[in-house]
Protein backbone atom coordinates (compact mmCIF):
# COMPACT_ATOMS: atom_id res chain seq x y z
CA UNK A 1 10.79 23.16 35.01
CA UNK A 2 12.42 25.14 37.92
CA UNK A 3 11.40 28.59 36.60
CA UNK A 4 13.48 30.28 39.81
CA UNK A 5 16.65 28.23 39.25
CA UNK A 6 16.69 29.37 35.28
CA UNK A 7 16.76 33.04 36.59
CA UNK A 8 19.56 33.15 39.33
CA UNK A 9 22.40 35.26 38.84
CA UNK A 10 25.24 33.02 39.51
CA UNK A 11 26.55 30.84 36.32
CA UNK A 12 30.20 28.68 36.30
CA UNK A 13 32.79 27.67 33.38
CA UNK A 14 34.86 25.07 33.96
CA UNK A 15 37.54 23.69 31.22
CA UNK A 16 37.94 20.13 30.47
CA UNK A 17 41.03 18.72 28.73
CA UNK A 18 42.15 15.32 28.58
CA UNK A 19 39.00 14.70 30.38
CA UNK A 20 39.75 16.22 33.73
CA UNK A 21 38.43 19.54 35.29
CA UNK A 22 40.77 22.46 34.90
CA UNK A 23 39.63 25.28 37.54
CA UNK A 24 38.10 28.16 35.78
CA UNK A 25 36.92 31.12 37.47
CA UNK A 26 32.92 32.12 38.27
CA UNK A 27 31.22 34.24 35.54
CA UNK A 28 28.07 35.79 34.88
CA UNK A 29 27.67 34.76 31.46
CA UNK A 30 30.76 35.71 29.27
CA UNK A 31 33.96 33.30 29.50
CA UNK A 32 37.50 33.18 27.77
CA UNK A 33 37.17 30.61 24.85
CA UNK A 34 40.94 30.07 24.96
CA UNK A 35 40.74 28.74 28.30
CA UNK A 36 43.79 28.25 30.34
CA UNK A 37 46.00 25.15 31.23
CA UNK A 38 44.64 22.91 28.80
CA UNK A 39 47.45 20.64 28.75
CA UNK A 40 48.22 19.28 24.93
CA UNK A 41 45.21 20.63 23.61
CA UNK A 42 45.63 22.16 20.10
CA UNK A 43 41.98 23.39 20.37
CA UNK A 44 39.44 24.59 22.91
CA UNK A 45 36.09 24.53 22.61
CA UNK A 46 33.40 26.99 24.70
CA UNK A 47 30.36 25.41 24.47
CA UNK A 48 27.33 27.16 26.13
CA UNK A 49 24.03 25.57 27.50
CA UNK A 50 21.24 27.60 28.91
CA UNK A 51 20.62 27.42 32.54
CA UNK A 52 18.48 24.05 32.98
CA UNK A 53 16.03 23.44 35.35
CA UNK A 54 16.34 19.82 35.93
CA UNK A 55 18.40 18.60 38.59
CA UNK A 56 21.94 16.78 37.25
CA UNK A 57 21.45 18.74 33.69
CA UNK A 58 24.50 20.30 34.06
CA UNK A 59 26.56 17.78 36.13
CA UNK A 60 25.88 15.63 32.63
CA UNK A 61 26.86 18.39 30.62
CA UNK A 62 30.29 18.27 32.19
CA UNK A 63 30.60 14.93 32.14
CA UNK A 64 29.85 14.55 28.56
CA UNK A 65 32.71 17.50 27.62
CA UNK A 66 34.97 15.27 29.98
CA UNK A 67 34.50 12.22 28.42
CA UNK A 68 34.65 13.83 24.70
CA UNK A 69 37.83 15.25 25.91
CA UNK A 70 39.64 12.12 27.23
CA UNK A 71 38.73 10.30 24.21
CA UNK A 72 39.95 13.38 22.01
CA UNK A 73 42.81 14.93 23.99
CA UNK A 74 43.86 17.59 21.61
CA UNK A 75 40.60 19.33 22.14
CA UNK A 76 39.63 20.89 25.24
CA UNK A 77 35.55 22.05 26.14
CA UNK A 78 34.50 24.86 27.83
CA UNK A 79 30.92 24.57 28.96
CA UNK A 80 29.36 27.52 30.03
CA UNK A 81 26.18 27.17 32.01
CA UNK A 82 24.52 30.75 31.14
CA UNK A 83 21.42 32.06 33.83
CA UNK A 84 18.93 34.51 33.21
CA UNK A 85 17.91 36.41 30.17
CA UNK A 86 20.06 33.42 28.04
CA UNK A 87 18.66 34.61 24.46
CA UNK A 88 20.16 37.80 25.07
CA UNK A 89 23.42 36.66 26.19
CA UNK A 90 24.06 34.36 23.42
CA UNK A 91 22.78 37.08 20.73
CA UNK A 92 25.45 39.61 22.64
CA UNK A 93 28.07 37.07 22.76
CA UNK A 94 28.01 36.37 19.10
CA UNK A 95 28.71 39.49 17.51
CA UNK A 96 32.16 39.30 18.60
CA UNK A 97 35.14 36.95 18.29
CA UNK A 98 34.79 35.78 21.64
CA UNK A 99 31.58 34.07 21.47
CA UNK A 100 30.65 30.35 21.96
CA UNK A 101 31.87 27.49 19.53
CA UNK A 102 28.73 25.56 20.35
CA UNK A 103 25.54 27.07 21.77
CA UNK A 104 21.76 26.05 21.84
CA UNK A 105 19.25 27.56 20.16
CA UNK A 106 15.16 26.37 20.03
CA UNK A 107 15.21 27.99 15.83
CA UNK A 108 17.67 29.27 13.51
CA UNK A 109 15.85 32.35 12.00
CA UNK A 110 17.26 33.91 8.46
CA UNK A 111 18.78 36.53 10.29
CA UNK A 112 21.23 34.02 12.10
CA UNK A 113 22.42 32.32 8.27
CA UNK A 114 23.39 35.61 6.89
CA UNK A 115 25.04 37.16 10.00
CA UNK A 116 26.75 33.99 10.00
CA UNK A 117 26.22 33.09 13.68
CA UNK A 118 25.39 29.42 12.44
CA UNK A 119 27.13 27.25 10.00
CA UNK A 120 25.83 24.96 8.02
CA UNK A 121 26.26 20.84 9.58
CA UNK A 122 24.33 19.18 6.58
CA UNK A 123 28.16 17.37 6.80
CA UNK A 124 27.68 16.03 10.44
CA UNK A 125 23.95 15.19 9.59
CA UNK A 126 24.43 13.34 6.77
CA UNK A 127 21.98 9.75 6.96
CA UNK A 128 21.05 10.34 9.95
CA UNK A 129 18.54 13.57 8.61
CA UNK A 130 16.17 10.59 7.58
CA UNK A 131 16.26 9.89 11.21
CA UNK A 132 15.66 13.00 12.66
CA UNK A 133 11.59 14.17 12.68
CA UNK A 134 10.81 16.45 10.53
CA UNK A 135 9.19 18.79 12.60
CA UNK A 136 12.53 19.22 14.70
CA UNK A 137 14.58 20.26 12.04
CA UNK A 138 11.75 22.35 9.97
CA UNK A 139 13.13 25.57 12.13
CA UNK A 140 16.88 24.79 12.20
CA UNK A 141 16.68 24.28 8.12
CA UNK A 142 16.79 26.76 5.01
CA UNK A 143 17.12 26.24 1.48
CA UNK A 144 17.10 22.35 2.36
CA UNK A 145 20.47 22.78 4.66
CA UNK A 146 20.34 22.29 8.27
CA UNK A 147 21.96 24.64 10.14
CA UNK A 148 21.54 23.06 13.62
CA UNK A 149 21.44 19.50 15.62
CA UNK A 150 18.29 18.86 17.28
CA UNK A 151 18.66 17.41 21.39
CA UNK A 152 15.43 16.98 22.59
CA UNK A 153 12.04 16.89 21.24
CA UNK A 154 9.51 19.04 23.90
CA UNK A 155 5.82 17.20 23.79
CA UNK A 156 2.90 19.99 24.39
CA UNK A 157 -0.23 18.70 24.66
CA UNK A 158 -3.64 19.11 27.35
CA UNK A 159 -3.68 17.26 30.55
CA UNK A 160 -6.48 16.91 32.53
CA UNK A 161 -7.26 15.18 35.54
CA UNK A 162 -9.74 12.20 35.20
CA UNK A 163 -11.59 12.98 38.86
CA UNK A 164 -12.66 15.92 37.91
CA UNK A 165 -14.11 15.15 34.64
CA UNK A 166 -15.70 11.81 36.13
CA UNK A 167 -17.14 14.40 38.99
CA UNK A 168 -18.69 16.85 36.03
CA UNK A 169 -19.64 14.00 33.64
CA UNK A 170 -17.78 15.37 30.89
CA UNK A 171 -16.02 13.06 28.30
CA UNK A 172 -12.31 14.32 27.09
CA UNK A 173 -13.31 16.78 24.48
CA UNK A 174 -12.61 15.47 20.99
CA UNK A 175 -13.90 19.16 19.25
CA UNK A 176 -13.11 23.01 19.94
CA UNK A 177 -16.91 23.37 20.18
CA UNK A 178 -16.44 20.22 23.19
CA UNK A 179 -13.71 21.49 25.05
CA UNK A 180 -15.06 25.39 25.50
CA UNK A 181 -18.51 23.71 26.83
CA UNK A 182 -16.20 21.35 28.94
CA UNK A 183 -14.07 24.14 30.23
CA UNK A 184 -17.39 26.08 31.16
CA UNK A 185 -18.97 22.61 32.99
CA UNK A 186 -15.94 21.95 34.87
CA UNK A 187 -15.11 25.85 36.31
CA UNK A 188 -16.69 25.23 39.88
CA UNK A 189 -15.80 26.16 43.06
CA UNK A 190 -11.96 26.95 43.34
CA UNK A 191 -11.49 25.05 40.20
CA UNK A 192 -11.30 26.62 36.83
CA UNK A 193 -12.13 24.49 33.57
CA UNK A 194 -8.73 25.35 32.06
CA UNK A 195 -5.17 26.52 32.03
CA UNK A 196 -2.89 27.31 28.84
CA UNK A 197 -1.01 30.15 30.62
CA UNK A 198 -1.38 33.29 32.36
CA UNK A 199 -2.35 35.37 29.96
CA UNK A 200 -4.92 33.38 28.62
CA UNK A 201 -3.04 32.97 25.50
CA UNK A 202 -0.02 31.25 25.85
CA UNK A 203 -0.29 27.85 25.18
CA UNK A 204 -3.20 28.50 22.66
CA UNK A 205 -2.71 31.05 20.45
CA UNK A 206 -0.18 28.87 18.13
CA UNK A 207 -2.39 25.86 18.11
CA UNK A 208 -5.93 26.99 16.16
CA UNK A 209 -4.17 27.69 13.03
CA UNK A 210 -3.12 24.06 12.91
CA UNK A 211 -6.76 22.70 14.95
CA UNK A 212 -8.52 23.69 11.22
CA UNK A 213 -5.96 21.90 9.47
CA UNK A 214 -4.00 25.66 8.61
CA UNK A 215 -0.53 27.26 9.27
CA UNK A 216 0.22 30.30 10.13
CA UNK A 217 2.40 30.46 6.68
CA UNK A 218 3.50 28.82 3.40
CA UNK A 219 7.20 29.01 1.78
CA UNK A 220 7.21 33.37 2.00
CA UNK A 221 3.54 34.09 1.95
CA UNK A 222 1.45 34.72 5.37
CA UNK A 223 -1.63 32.57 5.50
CA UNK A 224 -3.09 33.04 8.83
CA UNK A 225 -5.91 35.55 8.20
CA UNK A 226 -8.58 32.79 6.91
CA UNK A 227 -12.36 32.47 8.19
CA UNK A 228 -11.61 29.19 9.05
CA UNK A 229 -9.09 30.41 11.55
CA UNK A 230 -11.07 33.51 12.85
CA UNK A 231 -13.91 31.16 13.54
CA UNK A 232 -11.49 28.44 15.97
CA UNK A 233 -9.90 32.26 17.55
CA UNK A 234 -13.89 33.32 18.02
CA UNK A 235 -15.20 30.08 19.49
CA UNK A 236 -11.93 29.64 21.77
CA UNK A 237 -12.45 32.98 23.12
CA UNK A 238 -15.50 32.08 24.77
CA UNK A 239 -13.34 30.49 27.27
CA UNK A 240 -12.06 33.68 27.92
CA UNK A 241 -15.13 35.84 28.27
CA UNK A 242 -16.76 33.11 30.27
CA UNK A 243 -14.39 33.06 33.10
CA UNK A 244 -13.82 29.10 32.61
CA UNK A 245 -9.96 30.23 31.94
CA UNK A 246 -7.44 30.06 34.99
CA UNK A 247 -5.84 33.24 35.11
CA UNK A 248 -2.85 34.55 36.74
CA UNK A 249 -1.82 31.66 38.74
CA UNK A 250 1.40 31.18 40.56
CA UNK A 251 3.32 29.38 38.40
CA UNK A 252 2.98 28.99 34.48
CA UNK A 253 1.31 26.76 32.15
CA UNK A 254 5.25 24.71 31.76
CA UNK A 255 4.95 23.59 35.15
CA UNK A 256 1.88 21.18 36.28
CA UNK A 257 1.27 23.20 39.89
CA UNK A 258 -1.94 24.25 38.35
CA UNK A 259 -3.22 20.35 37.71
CA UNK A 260 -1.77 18.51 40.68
CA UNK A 261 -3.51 21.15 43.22
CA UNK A 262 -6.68 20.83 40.89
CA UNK A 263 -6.82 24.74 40.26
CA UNK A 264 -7.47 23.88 36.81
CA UNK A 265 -9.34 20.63 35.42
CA UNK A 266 -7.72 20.70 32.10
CA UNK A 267 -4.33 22.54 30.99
CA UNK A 268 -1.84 22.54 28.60
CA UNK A 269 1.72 21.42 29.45
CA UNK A 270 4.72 19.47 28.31
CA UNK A 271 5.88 16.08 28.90
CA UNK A 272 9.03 16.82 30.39
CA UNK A 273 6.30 17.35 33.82
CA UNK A 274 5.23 13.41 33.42
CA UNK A 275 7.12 11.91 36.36
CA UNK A 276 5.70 15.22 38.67
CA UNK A 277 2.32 14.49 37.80
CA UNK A 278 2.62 10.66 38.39
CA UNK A 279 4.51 11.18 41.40
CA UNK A 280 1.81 13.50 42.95
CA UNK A 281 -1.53 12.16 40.91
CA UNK A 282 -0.86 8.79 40.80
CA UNK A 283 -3.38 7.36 37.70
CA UNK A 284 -5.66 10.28 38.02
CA UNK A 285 -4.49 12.09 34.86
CA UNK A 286 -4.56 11.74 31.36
CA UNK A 287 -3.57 13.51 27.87
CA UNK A 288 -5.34 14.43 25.03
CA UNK A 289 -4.23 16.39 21.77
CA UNK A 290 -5.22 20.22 21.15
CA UNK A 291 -8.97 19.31 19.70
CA UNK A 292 -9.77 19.89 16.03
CA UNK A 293 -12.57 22.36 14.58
CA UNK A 294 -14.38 22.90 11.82
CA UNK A 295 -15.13 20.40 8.70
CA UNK A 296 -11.20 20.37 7.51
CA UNK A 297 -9.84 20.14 11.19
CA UNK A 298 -7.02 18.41 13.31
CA UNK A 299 -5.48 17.84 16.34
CA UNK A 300 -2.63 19.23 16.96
CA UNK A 301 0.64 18.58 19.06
CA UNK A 302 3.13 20.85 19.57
CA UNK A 303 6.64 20.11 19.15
CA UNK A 304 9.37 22.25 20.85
CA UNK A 305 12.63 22.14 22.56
CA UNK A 306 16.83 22.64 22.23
CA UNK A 307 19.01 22.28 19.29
CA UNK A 308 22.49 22.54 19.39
CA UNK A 309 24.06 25.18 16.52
CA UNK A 310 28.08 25.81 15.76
CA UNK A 311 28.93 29.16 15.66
CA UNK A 312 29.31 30.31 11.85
CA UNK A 313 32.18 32.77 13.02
CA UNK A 314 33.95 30.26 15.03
CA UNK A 315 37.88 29.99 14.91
CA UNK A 316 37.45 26.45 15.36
CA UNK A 317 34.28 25.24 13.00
CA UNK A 318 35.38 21.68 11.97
CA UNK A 319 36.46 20.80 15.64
CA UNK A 320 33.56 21.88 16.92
CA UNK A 321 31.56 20.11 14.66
CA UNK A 322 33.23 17.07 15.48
CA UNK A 323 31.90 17.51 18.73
CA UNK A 324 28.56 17.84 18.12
CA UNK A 325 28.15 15.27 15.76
CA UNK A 326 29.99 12.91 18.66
CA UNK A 327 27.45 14.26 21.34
CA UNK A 328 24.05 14.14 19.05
CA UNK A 329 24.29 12.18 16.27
CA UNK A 330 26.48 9.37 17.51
CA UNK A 331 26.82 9.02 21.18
CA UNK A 332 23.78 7.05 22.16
CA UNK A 333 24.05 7.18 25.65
CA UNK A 334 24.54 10.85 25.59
CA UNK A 335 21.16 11.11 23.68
CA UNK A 336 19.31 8.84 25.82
CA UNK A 337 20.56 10.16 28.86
CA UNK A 338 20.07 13.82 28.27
CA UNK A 339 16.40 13.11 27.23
CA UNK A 340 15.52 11.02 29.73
CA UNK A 341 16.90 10.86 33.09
CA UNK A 342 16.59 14.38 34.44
CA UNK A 343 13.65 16.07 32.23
CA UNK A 344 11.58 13.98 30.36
CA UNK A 345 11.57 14.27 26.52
CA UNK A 346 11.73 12.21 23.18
CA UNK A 347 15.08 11.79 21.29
CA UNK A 348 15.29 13.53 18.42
CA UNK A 349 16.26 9.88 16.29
CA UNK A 350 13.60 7.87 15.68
CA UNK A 351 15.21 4.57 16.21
CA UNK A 352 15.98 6.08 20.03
CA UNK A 353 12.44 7.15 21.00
CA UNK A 354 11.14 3.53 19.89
CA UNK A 355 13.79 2.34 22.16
CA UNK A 356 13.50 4.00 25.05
CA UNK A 357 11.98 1.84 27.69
CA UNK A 358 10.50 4.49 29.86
CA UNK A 359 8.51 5.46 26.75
CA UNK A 360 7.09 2.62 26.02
CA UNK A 361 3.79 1.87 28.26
CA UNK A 362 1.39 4.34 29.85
CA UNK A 363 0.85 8.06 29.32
CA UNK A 364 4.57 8.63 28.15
CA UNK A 365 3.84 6.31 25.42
CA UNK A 366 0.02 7.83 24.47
CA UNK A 367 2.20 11.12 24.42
CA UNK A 368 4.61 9.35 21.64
CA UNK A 369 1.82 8.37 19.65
CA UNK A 370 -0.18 11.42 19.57
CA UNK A 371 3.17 13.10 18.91
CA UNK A 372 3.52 10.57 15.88
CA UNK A 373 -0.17 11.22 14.72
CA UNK A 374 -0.73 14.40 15.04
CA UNK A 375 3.17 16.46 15.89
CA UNK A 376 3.19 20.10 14.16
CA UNK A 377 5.54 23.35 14.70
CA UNK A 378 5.90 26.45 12.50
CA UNK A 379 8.90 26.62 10.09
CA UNK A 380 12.32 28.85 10.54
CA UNK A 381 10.57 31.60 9.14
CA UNK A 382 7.88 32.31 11.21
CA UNK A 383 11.04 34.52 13.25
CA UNK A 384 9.91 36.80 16.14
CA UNK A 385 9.25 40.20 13.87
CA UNK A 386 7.10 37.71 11.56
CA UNK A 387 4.71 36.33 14.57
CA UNK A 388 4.54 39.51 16.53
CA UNK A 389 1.68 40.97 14.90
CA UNK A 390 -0.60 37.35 14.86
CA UNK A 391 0.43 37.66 18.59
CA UNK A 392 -0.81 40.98 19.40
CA UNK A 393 -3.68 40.39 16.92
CA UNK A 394 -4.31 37.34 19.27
CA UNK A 395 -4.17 39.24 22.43
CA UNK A 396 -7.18 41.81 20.82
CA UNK A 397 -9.05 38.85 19.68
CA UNK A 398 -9.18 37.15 23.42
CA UNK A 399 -9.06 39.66 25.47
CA UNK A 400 -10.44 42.52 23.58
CA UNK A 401 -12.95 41.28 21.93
CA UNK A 402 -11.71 42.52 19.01
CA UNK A 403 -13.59 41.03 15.47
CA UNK A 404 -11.38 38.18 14.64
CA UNK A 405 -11.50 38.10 10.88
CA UNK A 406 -10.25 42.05 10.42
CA UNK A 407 -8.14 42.15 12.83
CA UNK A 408 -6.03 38.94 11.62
CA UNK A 409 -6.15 40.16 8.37
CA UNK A 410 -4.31 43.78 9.61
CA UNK A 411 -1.79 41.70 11.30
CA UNK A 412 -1.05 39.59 8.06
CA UNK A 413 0.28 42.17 6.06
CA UNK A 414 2.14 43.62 9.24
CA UNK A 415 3.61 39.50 9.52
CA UNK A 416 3.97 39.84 5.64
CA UNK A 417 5.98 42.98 5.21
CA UNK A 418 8.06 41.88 8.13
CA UNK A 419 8.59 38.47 6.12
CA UNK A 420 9.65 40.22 3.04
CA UNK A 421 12.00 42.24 5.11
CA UNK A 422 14.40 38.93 6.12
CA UNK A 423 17.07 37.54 4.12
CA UNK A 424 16.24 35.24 1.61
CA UNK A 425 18.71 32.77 2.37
């Protein structure tokens, strides 16, 4: 991912209608929804992506509105292409009556249901939810409706380069216990054993709860305060305290700088950085999920990525559902192509990922299994007020030293009141 190109300050609207371009003036972020000379067009649309890194991501996003629009002339799209602080923007923008028909989210949190900034598309859905993994919709769903449209599926998972483990005679860690004494053996030189983000946290912190065969919660109850996972947070801190952890690099753990330059042996990434690494490694790479510890434990893979939500307070709710359900539910081509030929992710339908040819030999297809055998994410509920105290208990753990088992269970019933606190919805 382009991490500079998601932050400049320059964004663009442009209308389609009919399917060609109507002219519509640079923004910043905000844009009329009305639109202006859409023809015939009974009803327009402003539908608003974050600012992609991936070459041609938004090129296809206009083309997509353009070809919805020449098949439906009586609506007209607006896409948006938002920069910078994005989350913000879209939380801003949809308070008010001018905000976005269609937007993206990565989770629908309670707050969003009873503030109405989604609407519920268990309509749209409909068969295809059988389709859809699980894991995608767990944090766009409440009460059993689904409140959003997954696009793409993000892989996480640890990379490391096959040299350098050769070079150290270490074996791709299968255990917790393996990988610190791997990540320790393989820090040498200008090389550090491994990378899951600058902080030493990032890519890790979310993953032992799961590695013991845990979550973080259950329905409304915080779980995460267990010895099971205050052992995996003490034994993955040694990583930490014995300087076999890359820290502070120049880019973060999303982009594979750190593997292809071989500043880190091992790291944790996504697969959407697949044809990077094969372009500048070649074969010398491989992937491996998050190991498992302790006598109940899993690996783990980490599911992420963009789902697309209708805005509960739109004027235009069954139009732009239409939409949606045209772009990510029945347009093949759309799916495939948005997943596939600028990033690289998995399709949200199942019958689509087995499909898809480029995912179907080599790493990108280890990747699908591992996501298939071992794929995890938290639920809707685990919103940002709920994980910020297992985050900052995380940060004392690693960095601090902090004991593990007292200080997750002070940050449970800080996650727990905070849980409480959102609408039951």
């Amino acid at each position: 991912m382009n991490d500079i190109s998601r932050r400049r300050f320059l964004g663009t609207s442009l209308l389609f209608a009919g399917g060609a371009v109507v002219p519509a003036a640079l923004t910043a972020c905000t844009t009329d929804p009305t639109g202006s000379g859409s023809g015939d067009a009974k009803v327009t649309l402003n539908h608003w992506y974050h600012e992609y890194g991936e070459q041609g991501t938004r090129d296809a996003a206009m083309k997509y509105a353009a070809d919805y629009t020449k098949a439906n002339p009586d609506v007209a799209v607006k896409v948006t292409w938002v920069p910078g602080d994005y989350k913000t923007k879209w939380q801003s923008s949809v308070l008010t009556p001018e905000g976005p028909d269609v937007y993206e989210i990565n989770e629908v949190t309670p707050d969003m249901v009873q503030q109405q900034q989604v609407a519920v598309l268990d309509d749209i859905v409909g068969s295809a939810k059988s389709e859809l993994n699980t894991f995608a919709l767990s944090p766009l769903t409440h009460s059993g409706k689904a409140y959003g449209v997954p696009m793409i599926i993000d892989v996480m998972l640890l990379f490391y380069r096959k040299s350098l483990l050769s070079a150290a005679g270490v074996a791709p860690p299968t255990s917790l216990t393996e990988l610190v004494a791997a990540a320790k053996a393989l820090t040498k030189d200008k090389t550090k054993g491994i990378f899951v983000g600058n902080d030493g946290l990032a890519g890790m912190r979310n993953l032992l709860p799961f590695s013991v065969g845990q979550t973080v919660l259950t329905d409304r109850k915080v779980t995460y305060a267990t010895p099971e996972i205050a052992s995996a947070f003490t034994e993955a801190r040694k990583m930490f305290t014995d300087k076999s952890m890359l820290l502070g690099y120049t880019t973060e753990w999303y982009d594979p700088g750190a593997l292809i330059t071989g500043a880190a042996a091992i790291v944790w990434g996504g697969l959407w950085a697949l044809p990077q690494m094969q372009k500048e490694l070649k074969d010398d790479f491989d992937v491996i999920p998050w190991p498992a510890h302790g006598a109940g434990g899993k690996p783990v893979v980490i599911l992420g990525g963009w789902s697309q939500v209708v805005n509960g307070k739109s004027k235009n709710i069954d139009a732009a559902k239409k939409y949606v359900q045209y772009l990510w539910l029945q347009n093949n081509d759309v799916q495939k192509d948005w997943a596939l030929s600028y990033g690289f992710h998995v399709p949200p339908r199942a019958s689509l990922a087995a499909a898809a040819e480029p995912l179907q030999s080599g790493v990108a297809k280890k990747v699908v299994d591992l996501l298939g055998k071992h794929g995890t994410r938290t639920n809707a509920l685990w919103a940002p007020a709920v994980s910020k105290p297992y985050d900052d208990a995380a940060s004392d753990i690693i960095k601090k030293d902090a004991d593990a088992m007292s200080t997750l269970t002070g940050a449970q019933q800080r996650s727990q009141t905070a849980l409480d606190a959102l609408p039951n919805v």
